[in-house]
N, C-alpha and C. Protein backbone atom coordinates (compact mmCIF):
# COMPACT_ATOMS: atom_id res chain seq x y z
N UNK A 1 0.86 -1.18 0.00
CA UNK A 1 0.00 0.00 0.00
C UNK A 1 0.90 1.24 0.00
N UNK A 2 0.57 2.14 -0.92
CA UNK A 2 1.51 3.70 -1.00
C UNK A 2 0.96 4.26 0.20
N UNK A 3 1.76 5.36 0.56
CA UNK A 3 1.77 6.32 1.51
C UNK A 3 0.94 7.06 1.76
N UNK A 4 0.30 7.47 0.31
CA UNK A 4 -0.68 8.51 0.52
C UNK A 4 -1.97 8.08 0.84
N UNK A 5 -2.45 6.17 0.58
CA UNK A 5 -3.41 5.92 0.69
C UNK A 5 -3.54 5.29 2.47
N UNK A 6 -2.01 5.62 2.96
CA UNK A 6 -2.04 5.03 4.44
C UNK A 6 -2.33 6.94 5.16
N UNK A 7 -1.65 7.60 5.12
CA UNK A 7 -2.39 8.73 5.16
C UNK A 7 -3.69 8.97 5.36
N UNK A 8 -4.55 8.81 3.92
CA UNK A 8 -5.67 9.11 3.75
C UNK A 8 -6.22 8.00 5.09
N UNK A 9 -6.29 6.88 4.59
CA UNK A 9 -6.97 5.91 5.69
C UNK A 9 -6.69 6.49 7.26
N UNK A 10 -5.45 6.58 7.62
CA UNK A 10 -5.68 7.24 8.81
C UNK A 10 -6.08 8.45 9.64
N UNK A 11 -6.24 9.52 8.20
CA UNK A 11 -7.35 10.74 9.04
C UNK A 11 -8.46 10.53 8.92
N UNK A 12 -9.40 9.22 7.95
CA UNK A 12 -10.75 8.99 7.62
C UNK A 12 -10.68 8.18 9.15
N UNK A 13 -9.61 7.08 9.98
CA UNK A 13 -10.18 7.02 11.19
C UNK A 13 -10.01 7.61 11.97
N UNK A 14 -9.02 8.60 11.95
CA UNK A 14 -9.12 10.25 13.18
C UNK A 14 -10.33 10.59 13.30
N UNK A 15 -11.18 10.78 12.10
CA UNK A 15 -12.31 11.77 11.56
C UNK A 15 -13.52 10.93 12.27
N UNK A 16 -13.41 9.81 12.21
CA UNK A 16 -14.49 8.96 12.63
C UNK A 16 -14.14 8.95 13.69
N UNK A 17 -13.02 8.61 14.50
CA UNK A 17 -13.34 8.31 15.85
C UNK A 17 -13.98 10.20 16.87
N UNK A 18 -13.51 11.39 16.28
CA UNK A 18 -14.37 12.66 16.63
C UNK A 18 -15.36 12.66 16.30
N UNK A 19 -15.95 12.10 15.25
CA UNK A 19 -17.44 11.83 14.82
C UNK A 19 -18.34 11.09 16.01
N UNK A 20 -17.45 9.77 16.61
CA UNK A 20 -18.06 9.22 17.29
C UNK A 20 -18.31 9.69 19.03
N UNK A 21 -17.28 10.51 19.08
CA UNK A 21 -16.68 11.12 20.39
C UNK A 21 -18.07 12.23 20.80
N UNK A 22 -18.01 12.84 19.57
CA UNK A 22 -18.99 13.97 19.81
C UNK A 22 -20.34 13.18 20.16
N UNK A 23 -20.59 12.40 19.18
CA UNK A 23 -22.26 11.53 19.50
C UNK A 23 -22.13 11.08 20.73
N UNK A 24 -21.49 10.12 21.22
CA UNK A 24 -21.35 10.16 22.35
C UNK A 24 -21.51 11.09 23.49
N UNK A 25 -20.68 12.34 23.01
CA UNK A 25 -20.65 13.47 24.03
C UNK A 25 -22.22 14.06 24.81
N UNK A 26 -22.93 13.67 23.77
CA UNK A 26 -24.68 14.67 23.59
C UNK A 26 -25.19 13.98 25.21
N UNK A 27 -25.58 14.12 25.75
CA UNK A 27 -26.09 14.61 27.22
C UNK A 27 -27.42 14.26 27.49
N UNK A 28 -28.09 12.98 27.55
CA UNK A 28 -29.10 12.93 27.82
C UNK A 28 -30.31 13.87 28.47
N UNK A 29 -31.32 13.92 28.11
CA UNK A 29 -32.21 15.03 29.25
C UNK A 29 -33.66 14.79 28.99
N UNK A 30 -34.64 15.11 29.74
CA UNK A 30 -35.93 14.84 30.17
C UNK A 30 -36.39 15.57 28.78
N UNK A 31 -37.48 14.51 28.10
CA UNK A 31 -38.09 14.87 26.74
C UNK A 31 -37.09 14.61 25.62
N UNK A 32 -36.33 14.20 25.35
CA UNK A 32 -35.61 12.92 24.73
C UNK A 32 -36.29 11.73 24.68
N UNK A 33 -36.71 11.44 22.86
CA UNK A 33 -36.56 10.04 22.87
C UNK A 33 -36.22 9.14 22.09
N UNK A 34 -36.25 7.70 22.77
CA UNK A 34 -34.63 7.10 22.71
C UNK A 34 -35.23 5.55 22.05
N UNK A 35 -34.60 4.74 20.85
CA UNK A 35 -35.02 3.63 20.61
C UNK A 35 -34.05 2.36 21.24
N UNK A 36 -34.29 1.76 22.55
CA UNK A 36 -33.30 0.78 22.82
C UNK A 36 -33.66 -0.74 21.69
N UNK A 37 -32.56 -1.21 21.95
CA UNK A 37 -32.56 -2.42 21.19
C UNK A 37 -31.61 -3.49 21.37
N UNK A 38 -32.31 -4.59 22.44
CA UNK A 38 -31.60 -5.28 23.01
C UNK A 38 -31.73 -6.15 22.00
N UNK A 39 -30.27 -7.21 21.51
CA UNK A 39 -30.77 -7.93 20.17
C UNK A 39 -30.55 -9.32 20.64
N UNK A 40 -31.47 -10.12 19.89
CA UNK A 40 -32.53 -10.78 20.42
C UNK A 40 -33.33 -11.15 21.12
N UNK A 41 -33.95 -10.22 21.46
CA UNK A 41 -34.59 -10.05 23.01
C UNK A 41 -35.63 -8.80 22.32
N UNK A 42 -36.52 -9.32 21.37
CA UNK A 42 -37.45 -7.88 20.96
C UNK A 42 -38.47 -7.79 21.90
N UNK A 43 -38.76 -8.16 22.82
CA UNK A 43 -39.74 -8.21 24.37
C UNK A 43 -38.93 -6.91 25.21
N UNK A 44 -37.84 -6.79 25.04
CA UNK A 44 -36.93 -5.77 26.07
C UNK A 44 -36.79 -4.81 25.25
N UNK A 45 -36.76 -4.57 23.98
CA UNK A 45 -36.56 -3.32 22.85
C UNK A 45 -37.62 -2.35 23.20
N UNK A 46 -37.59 -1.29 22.59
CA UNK A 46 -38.54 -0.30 22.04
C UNK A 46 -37.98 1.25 22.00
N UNK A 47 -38.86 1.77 21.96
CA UNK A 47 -38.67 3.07 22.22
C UNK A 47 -39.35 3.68 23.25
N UNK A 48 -39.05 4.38 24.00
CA UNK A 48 -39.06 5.05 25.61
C UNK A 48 -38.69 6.87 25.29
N UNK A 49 -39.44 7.72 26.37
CA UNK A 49 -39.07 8.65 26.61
C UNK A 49 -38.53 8.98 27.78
N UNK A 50 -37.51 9.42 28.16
CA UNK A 50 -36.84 9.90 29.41
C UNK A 50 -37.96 11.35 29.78
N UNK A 51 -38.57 10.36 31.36
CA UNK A 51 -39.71 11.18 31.51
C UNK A 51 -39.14 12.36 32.33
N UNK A 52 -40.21 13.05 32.90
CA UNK A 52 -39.57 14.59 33.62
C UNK A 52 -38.52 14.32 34.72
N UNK A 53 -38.99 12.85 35.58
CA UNK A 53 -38.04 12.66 36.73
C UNK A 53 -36.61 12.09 35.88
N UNK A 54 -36.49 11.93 34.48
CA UNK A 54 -35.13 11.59 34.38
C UNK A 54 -34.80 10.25 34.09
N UNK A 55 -35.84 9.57 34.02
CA UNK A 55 -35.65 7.75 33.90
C UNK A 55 -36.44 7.71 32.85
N UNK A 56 -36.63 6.18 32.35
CA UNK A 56 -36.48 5.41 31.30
C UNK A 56 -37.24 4.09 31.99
N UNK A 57 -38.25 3.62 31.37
CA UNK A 57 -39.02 2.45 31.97
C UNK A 57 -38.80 1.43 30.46
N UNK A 58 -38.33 0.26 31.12
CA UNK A 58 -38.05 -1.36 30.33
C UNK A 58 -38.71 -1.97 30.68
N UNK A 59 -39.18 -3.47 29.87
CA UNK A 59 -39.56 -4.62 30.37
C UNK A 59 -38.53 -5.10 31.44
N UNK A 60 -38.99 -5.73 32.37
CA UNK A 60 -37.71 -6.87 33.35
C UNK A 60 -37.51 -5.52 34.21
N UNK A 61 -36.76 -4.06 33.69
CA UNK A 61 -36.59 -3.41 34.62
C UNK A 61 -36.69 -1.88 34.75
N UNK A 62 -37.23 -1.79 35.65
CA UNK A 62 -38.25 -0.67 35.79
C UNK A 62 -37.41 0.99 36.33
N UNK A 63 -37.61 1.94 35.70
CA UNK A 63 -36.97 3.31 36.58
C UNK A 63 -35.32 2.92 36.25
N UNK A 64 -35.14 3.46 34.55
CA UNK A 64 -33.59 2.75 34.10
C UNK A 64 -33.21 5.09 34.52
N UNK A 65 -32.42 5.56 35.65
CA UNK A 65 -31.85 6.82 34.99
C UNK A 65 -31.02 6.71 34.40
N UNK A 66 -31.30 7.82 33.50
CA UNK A 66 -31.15 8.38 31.84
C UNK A 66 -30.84 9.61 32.13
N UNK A 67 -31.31 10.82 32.36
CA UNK A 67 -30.77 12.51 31.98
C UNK A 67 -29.52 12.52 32.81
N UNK A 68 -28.74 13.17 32.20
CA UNK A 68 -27.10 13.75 32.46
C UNK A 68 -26.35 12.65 32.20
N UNK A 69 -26.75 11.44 31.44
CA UNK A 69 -25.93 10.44 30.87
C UNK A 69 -25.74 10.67 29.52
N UNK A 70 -24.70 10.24 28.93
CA UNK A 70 -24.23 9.44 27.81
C UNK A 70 -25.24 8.40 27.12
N UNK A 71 -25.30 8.52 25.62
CA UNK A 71 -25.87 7.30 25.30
C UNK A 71 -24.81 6.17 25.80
N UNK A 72 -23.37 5.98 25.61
CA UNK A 72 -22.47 4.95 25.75
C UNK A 72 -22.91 4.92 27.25
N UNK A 73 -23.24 5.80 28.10
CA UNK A 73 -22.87 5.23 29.76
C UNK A 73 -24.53 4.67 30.25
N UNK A 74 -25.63 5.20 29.52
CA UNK A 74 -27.12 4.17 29.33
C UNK A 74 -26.96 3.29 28.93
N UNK A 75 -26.22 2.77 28.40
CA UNK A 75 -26.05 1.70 27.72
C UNK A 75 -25.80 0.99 28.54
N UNK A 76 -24.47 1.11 28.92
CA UNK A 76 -23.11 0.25 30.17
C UNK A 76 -24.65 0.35 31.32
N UNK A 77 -25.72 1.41 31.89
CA UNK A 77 -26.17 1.02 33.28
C UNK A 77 -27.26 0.06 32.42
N UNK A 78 -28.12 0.01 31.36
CA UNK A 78 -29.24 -0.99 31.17
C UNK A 78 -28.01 -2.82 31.17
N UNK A 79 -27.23 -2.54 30.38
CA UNK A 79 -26.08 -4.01 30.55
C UNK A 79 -26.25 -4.41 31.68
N UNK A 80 -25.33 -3.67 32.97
CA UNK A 80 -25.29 -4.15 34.26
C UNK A 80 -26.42 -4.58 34.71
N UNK A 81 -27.79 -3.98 34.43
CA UNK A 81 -29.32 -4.58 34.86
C UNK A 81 -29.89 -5.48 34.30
N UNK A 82 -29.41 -5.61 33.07
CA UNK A 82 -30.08 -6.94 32.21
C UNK A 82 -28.85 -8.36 32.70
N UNK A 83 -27.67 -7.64 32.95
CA UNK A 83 -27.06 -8.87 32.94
C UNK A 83 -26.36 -9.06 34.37
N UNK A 84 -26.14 -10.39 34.89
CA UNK A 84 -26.72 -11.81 34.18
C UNK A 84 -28.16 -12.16 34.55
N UNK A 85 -28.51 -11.71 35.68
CA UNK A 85 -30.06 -12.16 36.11
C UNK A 85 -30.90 -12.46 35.01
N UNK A 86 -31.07 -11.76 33.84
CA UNK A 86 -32.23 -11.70 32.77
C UNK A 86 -31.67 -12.30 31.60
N UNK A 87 -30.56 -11.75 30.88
CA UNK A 87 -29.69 -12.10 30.02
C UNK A 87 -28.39 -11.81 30.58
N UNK A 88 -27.70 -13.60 29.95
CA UNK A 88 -26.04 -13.41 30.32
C UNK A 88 -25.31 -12.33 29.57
N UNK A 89 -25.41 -12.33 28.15
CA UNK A 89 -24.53 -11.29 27.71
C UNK A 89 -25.01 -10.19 26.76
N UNK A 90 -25.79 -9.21 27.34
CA UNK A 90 -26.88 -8.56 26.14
C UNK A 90 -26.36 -7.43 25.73
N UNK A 91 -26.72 -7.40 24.25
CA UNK A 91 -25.71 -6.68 23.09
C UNK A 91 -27.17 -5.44 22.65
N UNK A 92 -26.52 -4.03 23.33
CA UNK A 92 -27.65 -2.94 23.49
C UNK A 92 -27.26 -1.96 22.48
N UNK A 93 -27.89 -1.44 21.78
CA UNK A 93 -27.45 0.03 21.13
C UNK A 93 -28.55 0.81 21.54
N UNK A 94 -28.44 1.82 21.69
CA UNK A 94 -29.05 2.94 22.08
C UNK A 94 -29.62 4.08 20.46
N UNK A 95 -30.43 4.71 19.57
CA UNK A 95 -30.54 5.80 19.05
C UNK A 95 -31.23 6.61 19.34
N UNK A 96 -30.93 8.09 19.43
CA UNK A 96 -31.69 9.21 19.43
C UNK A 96 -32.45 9.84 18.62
N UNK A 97 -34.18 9.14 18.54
CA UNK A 97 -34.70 9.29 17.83
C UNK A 97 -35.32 10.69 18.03
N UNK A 98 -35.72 11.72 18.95
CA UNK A 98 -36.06 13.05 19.06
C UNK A 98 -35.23 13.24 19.84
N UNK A 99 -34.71 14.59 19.69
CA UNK A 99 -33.87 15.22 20.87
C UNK A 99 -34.98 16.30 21.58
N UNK A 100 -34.98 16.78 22.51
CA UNK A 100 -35.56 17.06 23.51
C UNK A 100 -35.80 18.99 23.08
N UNK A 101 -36.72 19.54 22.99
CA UNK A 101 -37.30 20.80 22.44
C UNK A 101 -35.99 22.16 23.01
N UNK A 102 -35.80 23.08 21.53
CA UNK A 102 -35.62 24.17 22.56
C UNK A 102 -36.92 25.53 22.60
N UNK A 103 -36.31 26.33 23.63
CA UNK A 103 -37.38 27.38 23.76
C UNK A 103 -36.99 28.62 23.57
N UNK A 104 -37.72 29.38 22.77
CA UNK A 104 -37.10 30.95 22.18
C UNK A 104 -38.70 32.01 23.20
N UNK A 105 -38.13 33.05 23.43
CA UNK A 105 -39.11 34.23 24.29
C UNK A 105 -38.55 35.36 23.82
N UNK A 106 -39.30 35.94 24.29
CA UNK A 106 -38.93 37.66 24.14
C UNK A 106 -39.18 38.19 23.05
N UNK A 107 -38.74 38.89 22.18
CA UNK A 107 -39.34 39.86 21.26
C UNK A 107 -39.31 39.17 20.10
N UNK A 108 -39.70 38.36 19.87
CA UNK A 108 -40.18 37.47 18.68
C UNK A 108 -41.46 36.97 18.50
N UNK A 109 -41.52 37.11 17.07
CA UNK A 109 -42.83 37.09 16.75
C UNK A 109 -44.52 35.62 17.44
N UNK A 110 -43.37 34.62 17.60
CA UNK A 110 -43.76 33.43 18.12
C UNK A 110 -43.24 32.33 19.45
N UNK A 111 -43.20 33.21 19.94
CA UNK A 111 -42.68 32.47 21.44
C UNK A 111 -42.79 31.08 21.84
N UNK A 112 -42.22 30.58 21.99
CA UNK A 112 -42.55 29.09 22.63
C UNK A 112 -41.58 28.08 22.27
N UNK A 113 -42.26 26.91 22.19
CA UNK A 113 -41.07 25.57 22.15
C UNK A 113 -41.28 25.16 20.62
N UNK A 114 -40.11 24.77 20.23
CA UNK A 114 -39.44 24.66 18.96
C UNK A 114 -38.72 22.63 18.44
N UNK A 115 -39.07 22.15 17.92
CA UNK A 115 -38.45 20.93 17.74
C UNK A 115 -36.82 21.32 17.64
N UNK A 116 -35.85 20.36 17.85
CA UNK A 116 -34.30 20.86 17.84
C UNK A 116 -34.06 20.14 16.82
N UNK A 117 -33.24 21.08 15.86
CA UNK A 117 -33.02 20.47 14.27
C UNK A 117 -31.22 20.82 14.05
N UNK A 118 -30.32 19.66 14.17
CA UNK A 118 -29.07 19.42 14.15
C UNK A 118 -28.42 20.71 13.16
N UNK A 119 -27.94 21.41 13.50
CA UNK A 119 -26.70 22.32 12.91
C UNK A 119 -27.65 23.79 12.71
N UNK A 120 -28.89 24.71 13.72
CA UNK A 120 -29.48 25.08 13.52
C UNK A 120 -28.70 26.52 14.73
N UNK A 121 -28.90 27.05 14.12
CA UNK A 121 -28.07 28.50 14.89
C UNK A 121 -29.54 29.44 15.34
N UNK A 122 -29.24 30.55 16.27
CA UNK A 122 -30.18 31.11 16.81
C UNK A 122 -30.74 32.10 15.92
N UNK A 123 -29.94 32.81 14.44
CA UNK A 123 -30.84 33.07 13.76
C UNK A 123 -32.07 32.16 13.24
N UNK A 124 -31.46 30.82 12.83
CA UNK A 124 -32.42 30.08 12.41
C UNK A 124 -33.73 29.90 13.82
N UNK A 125 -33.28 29.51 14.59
CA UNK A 125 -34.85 29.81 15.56
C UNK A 125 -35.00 31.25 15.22
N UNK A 126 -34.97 31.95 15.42
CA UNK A 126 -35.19 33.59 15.35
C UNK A 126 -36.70 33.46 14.26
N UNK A 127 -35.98 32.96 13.21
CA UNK A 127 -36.23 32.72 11.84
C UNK A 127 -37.94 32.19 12.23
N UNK A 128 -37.98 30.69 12.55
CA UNK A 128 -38.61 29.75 13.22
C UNK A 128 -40.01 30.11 13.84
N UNK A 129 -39.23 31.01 14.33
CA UNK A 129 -40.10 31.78 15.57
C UNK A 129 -41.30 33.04 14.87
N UNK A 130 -41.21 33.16 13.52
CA UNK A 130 -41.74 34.10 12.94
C UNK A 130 -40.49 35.41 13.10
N UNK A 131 -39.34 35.53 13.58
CA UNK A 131 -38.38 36.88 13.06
C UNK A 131 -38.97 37.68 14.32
N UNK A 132 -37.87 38.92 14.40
CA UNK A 132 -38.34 39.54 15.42
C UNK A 132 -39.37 41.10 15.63
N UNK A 133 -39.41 41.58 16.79
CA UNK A 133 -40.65 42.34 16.99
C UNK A 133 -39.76 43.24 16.52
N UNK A 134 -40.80 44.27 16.34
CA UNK A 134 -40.35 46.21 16.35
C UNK A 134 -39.42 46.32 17.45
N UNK A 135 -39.61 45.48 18.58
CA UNK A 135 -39.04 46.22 19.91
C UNK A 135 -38.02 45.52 19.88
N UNK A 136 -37.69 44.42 19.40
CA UNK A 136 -36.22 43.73 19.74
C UNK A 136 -35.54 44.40 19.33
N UNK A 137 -34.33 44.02 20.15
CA UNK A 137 -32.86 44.70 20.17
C UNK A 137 -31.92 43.46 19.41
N UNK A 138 -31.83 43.79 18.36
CA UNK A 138 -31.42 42.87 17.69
C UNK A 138 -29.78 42.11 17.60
N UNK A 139 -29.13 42.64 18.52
CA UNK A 139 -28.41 42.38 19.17
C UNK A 139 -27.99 42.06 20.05
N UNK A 140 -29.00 41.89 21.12
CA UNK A 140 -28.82 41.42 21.84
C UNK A 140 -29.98 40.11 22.58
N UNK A 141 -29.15 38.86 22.49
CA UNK A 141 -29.79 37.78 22.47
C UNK A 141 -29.01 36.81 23.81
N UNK A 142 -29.80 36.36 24.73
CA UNK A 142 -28.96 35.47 25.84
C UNK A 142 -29.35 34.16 25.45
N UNK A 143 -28.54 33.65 26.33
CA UNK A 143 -29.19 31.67 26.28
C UNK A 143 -28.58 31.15 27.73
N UNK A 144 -29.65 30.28 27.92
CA UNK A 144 -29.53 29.63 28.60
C UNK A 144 -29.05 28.35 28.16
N UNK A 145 -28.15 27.17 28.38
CA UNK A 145 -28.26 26.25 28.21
C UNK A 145 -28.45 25.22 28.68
N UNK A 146 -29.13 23.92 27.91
CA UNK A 146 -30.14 23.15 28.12
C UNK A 146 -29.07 22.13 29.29
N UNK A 147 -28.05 22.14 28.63
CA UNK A 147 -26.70 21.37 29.79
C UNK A 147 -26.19 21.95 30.94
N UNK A 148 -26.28 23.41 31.38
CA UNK A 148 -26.07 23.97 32.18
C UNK A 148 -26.71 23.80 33.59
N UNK A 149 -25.69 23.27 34.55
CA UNK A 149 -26.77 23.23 35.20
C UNK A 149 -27.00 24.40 36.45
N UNK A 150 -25.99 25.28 36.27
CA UNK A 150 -26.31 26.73 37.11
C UNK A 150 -27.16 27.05 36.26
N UNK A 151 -27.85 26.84 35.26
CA UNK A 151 -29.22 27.86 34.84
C UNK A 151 -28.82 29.45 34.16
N UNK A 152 -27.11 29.65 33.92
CA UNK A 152 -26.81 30.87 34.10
C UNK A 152 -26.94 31.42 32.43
N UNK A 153 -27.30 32.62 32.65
CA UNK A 153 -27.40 33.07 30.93
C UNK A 153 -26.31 33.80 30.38
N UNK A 154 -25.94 33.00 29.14
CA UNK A 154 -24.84 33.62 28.33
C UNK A 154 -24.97 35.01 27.57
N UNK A 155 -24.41 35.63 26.81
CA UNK A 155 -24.50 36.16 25.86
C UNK A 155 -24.54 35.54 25.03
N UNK A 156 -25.59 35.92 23.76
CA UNK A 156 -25.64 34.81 22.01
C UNK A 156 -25.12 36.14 21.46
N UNK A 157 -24.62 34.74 20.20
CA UNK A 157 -24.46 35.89 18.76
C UNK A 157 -25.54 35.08 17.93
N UNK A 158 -25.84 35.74 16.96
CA UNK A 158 -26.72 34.76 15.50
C UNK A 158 -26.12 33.91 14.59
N UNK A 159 -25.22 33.55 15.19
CA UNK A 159 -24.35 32.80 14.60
C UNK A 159 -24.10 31.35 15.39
N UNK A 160 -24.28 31.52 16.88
CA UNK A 160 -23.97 30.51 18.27
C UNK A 160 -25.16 29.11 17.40
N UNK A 161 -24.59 27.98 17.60
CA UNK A 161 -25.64 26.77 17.19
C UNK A 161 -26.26 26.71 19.01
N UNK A 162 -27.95 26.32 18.33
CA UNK A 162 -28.62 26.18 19.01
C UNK A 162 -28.43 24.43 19.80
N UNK A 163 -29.15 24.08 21.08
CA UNK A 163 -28.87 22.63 21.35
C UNK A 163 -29.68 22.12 21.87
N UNK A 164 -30.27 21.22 22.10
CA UNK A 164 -31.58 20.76 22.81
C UNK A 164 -31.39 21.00 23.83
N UNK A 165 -32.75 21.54 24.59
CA UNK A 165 -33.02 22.36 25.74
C UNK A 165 -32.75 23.62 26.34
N UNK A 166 -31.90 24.20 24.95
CA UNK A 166 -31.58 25.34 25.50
C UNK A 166 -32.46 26.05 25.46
N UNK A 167 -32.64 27.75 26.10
CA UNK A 167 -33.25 28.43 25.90
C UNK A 167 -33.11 30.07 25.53
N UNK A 168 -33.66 30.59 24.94
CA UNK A 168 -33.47 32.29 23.98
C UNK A 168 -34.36 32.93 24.31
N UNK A 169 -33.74 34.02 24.53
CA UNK A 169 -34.48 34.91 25.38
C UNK A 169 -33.50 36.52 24.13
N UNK A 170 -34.64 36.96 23.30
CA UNK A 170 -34.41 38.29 22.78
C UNK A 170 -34.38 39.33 23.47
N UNK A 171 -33.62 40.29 23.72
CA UNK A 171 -33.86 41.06 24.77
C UNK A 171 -34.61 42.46 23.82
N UNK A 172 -35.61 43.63 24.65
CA UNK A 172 -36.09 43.98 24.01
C UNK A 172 -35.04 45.39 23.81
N UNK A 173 -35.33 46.75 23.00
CA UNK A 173 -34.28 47.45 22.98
C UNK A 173 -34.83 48.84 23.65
N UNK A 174 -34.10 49.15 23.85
CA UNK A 174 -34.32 50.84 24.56
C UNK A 174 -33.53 52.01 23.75
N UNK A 175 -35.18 52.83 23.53
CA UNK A 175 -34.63 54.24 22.88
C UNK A 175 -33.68 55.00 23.82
């Protein structure tokens, strides 16, 4: 094999393993939902929502917590519970079939909760939202985020990507 094609092959698995790092990274949270799939075992599969208290209800076992996890570390706690008592060695994947709403307020035309759509920046909610009022200050935009758990509000630009659960708050402007 030439050089350049050992090269290439090895930043296509650099590239993948940050691909996978980041999916991983995403943060479980209440209103997320999730398709488990224990394989062969379609009695224990389905799809579940991580309810407000933060858990996840299975066949066999009941009240699985879920928010502030990892899909990889839901995974590793449903394993340890299925196995061995139920199944000796059960082979789980986890997908994120909805991610969990964000919420835009303040001087926009349509206030409220928003489905979260992957690579979507706060103009695009802005956008979403019906665009903003006469009174917004169009520069100035906070967020809360949905991972945060001081609750504390940032400064946005229209440019910042939006993330499930976060929240936007337009501020209004003064003559």
């Amino acid at each position: 094999m030439c050089w350049p094609r050992l090269v290439f092959l090895a930043a296509l698995l650099c590239f993948g393993a940050v691909f996978a790092r980041a999916e991983d990274a995403y943060v479980l949270g209440s209103g997320d939902k999730l398709r488990v799939t224990v394989f062969g075992n379609e009695d224990v599969s389905g799809e579940v929502e991580i309810d407000p208290s933060g858990q996840i209800t299975l066949p066999l076992i009941q009240g699985v917590p879920a928010a502030g996890k990892t899909v990889a570390q839901l995974s590793e706690e449903i394993y340890h519970r299925l196995s061995p008592d139920f199944i000796k060695t059960p082979r789980i994947t986890i997908e994120v079939l909805n991610y969990r709403p964000f919420y835009i307020f303040g001087e926009v035309q349509r206030p409220g909760s928003y489905p979260y759509v992957a690579g979507m920046t706060v103009m695009n909610a802005i956008a979403l939202a019906g665009g903003f009022t006469y009174r917004a200050d169009k520069d100035e935009v906070k967020i809360v985020r949905g991972t945060d758990k001081t609750r504390k509000a940032i400064d946005g630009r229209r440019t910042d990507i939006v993330m499930p659960g976060d929240v936007i708050e337009v501020k209004e402007r003064f003559f």
